[in-house]
Protein backbone atom coordinates (compact mmCIF):
# COMPACT_ATOMS: atom_id res chain seq x y z
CA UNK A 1 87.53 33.73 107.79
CA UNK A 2 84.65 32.87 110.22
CA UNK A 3 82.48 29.97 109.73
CA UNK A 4 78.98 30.59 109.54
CA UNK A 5 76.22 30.94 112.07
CA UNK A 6 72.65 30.50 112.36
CA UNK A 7 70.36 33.24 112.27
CA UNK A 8 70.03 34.90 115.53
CA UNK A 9 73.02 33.16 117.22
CA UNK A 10 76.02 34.65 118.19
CA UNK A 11 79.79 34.66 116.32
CA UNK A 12 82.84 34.31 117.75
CA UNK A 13 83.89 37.31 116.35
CA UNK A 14 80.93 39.48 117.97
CA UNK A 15 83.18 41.74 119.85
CA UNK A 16 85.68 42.82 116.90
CA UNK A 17 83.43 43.44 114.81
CA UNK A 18 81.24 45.73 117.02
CA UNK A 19 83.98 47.62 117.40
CA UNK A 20 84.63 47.96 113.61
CA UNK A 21 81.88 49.09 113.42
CA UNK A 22 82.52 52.39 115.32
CA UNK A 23 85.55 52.79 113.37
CA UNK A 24 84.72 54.87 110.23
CA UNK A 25 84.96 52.98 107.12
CA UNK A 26 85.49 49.92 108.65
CA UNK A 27 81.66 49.78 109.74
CA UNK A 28 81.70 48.27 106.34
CA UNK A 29 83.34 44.67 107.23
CA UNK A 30 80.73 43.86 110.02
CA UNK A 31 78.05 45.22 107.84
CA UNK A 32 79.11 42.62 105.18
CA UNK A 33 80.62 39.86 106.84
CA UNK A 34 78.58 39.02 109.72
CA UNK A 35 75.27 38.88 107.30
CA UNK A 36 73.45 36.20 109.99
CA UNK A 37 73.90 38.65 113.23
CA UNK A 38 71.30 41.11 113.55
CA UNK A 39 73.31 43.14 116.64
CA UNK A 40 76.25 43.35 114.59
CA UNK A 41 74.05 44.40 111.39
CA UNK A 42 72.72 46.99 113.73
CA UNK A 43 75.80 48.31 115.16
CA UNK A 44 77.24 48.53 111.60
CA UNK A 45 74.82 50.15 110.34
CA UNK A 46 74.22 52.88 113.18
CA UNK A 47 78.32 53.05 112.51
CA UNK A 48 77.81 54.49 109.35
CA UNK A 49 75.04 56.61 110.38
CA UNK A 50 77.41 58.10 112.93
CA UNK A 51 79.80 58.70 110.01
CA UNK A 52 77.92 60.54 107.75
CA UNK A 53 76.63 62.85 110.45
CA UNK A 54 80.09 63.59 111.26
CA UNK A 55 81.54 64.04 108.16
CA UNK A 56 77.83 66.33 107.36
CA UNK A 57 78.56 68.46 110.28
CA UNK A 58 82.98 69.27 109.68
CA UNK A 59 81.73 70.60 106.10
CA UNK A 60 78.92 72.17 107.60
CA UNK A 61 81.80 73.99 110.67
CA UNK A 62 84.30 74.33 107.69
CA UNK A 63 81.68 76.30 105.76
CA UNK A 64 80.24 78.56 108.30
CA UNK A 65 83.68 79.22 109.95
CA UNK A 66 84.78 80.27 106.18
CA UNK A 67 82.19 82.55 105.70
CA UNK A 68 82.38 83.93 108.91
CA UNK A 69 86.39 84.09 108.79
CA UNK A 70 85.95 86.09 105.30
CA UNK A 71 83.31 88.87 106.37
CA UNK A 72 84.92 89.38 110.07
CA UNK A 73 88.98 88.65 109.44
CA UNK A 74 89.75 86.79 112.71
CA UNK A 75 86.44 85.82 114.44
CA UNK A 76 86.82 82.89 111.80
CA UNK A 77 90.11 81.82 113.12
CA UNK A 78 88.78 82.06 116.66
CA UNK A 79 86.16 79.53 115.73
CA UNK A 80 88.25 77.17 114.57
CA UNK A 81 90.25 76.76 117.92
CA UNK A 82 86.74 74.55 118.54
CA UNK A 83 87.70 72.31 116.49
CA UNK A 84 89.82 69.67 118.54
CA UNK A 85 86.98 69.78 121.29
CA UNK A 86 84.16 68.45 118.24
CA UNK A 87 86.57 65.90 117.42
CA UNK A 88 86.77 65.26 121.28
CA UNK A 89 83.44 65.08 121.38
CA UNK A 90 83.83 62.75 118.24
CA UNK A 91 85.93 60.35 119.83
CA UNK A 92 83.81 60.28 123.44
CA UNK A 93 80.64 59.11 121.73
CA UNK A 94 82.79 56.53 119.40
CA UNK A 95 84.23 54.95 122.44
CA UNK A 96 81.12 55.15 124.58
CA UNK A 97 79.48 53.38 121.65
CA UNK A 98 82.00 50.65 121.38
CA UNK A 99 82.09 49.63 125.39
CA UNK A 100 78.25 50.02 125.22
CA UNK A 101 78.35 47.67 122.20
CA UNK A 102 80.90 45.49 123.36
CA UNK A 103 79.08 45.39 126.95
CA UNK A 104 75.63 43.83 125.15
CA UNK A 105 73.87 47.28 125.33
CA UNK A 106 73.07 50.00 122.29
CA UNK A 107 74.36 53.74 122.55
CA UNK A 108 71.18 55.09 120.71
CA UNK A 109 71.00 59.25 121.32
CA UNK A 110 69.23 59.55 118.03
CA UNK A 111 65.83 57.63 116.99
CA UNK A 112 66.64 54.08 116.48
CA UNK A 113 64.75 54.02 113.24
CA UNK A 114 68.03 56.28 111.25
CA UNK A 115 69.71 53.02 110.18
């Protein structure tokens, strides 16, 4: 694979792996195979952050537009026409992540202290 670096210097493989870590599951390769560098730890982990929030807030859309869709008939339906402009959304803040990463910089809209 990669050889290994010393801590707090800089892989070869900086760049893919920051943006593997934007990529959903993947997150986890960077997060364990570039152990030694700390921005690539960090971009991992805020990676899987990003994840989970996602994944918290479809169910938490999928729910409310159920129980909406149930006790109005089609206001439910309505609601989910939304749905490809979250997973716009989605993809905007995945990609301004990865140029941010790739770039040197951090995307951090949240506190810093999540991951």
């Amino acid at each position: 694979m990669s050889e290994p670096v010393a801590p707090g210097s800089v892989s070869q493989n900086r760049s893919i792996m920051i943006v593997l870590a934007y990529l959903w599951l993947l997150a986890l390769v960077p997060l364990l195979v570039e152990k030694d560098d700390r921005e690539v730890q960090w971009h991992a982990k805020h990676g899987i952050v990003l994840m989970v929030a996602e994944i918290v807030l479809w169910i938490a859309f999928s729910i409310v537009t159920t129980i909406i869709s149930m006790a109005s008939g089609g206001l439910g339906c309505v609601l989910t026409l939304f749905m490809p402009f979250f997973s716009l959304a989605i993809l905007v803040v995945h990609v301004m992540a990865i140029v941010k990463g790739v770039n040197g910089s951090r995307l951090t809209p949240f506190s810093s202290d999540t991951a």
